[in-house]
C-alpha atoms as a PDB file:
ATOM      1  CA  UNK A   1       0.744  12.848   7.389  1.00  0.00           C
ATOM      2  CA  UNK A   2      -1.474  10.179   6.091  1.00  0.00           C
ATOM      3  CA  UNK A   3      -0.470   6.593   7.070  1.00  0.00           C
ATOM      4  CA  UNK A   4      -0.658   3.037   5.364  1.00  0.00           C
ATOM      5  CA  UNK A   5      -1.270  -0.451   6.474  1.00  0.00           C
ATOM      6  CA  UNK A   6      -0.819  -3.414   5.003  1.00  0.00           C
ATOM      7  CA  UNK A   7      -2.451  -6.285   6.329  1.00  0.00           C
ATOM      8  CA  UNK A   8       0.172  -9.289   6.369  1.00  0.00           C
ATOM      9  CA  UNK A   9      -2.201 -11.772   6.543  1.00  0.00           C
ATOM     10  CA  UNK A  10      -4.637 -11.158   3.339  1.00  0.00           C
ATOM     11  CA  UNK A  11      -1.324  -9.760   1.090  1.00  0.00           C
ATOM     12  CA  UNK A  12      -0.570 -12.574  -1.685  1.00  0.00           C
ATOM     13  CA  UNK A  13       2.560 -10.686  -2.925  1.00  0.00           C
ATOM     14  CA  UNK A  14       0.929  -9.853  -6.450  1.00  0.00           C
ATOM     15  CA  UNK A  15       2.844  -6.436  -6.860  1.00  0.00           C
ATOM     16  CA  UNK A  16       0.298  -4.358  -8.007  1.00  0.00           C
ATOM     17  CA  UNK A  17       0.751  -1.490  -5.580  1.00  0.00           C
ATOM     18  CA  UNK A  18       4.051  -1.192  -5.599  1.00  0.00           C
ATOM     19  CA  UNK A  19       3.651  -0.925  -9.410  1.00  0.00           C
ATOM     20  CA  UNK A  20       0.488   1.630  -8.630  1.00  0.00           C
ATOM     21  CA  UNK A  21       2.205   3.495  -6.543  1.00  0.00           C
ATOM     22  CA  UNK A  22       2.764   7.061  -7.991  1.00  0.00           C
ATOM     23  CA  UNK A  23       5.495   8.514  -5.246  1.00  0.00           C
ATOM     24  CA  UNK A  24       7.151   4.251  -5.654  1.00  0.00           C
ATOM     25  CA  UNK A  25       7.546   4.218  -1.904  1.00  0.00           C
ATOM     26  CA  UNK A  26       5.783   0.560  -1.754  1.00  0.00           C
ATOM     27  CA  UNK A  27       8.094  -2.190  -2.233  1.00  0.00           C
ATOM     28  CA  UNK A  28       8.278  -5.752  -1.594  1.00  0.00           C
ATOM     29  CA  UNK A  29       9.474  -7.259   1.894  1.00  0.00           C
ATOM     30  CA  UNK A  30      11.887 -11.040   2.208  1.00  0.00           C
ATOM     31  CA  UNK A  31       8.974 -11.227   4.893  1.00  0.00           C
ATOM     32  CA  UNK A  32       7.035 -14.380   4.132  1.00  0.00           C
ATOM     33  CA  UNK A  33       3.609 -14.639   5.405  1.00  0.00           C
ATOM     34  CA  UNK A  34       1.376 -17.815   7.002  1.00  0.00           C
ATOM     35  CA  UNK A  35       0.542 -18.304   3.289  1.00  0.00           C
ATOM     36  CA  UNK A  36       3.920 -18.968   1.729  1.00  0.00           C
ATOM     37  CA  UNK A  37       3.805 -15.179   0.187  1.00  0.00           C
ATOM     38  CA  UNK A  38       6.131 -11.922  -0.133  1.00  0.00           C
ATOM     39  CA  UNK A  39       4.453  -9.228   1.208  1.00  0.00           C
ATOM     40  CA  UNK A  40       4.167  -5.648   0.700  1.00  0.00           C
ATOM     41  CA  UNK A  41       5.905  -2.924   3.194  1.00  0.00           C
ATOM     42  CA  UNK A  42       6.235   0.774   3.147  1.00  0.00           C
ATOM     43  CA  UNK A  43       9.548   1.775   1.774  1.00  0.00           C
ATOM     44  CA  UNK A  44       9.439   5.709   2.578  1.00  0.00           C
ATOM     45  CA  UNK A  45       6.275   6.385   4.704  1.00  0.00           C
ATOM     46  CA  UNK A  46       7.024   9.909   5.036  1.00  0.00           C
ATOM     47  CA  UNK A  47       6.642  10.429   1.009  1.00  0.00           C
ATOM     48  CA  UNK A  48       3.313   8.694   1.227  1.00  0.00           C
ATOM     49  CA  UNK A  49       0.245  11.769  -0.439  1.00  0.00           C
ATOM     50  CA  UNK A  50      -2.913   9.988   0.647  1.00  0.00           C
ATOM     51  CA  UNK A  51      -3.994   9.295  -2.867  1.00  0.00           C
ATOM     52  CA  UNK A  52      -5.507   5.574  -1.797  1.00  0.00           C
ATOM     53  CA  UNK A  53      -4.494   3.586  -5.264  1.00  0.00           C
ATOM     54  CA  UNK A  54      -2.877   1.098  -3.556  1.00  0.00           C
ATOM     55  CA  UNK A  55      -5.713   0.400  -1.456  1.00  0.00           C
ATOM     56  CA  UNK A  56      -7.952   0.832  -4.630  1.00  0.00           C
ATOM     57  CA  UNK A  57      -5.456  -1.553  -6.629  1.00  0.00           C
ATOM     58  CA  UNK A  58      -5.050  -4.190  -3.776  1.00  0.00           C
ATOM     59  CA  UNK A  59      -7.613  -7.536  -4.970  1.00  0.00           C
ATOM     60  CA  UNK A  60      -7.405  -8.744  -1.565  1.00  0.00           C
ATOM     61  CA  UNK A  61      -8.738  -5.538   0.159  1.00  0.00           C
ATOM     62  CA  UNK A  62      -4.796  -5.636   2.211  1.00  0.00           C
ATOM     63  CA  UNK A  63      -3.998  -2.194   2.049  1.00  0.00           C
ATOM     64  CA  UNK A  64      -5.578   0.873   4.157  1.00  0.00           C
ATOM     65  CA  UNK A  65      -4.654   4.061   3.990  1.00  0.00           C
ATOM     66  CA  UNK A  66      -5.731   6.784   7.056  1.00  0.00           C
ATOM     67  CA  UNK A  67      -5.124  10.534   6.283  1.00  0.00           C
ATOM     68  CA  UNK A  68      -5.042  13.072   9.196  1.00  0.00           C
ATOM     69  CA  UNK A  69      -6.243  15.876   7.568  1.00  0.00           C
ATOM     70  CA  UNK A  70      -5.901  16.395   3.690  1.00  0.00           C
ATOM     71  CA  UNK A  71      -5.369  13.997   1.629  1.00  0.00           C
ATOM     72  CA  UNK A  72      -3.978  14.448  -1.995  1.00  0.00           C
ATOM     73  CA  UNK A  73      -6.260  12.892  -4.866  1.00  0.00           C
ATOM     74  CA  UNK A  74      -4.773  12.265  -8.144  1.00  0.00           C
ATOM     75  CA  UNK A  75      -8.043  11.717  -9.575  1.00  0.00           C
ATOM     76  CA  UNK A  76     -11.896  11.540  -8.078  1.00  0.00           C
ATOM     77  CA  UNK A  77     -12.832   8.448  -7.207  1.00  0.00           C
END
């Protein structure tokens, strides 16, 4: 099952991967960060596919996504 992280720290709340997110399990958290920002958290991990466009989508390089095994990919990148 692949598994995402979001870095806490670099997220600035913009949005853009829950909006990127094709399965929507990305939402935003009431979490505020040393920065003054929302953050991003997993909604539904267990719907995640692996397809990395949050990660790709992030401008602050926040996001990582680890597959363990196959991964799905929506498109080559």
């Amino acid at each position: 099952m692949p598994g995402v992280k979001i870095n806490k720290t670099y997220c600035k709340g913009c949005e853009l991967c829950v909006r990127a997110c094709p399965m929507q399990i990305l939402e935003m958290s009431k979490e505020i960060n040393l920065k003054g920002y929302l953050v991003a958290q997993l909604a539904e991990p267990t719907k995640c596919i692996g397809c990395r466009i949050c990660a790709i989508v992030c401008p602050d390089v926040a996001i990582e996504v680890h597959t363990h095994g196959t991964g799905y990919a929506l498109f080559e990148y």
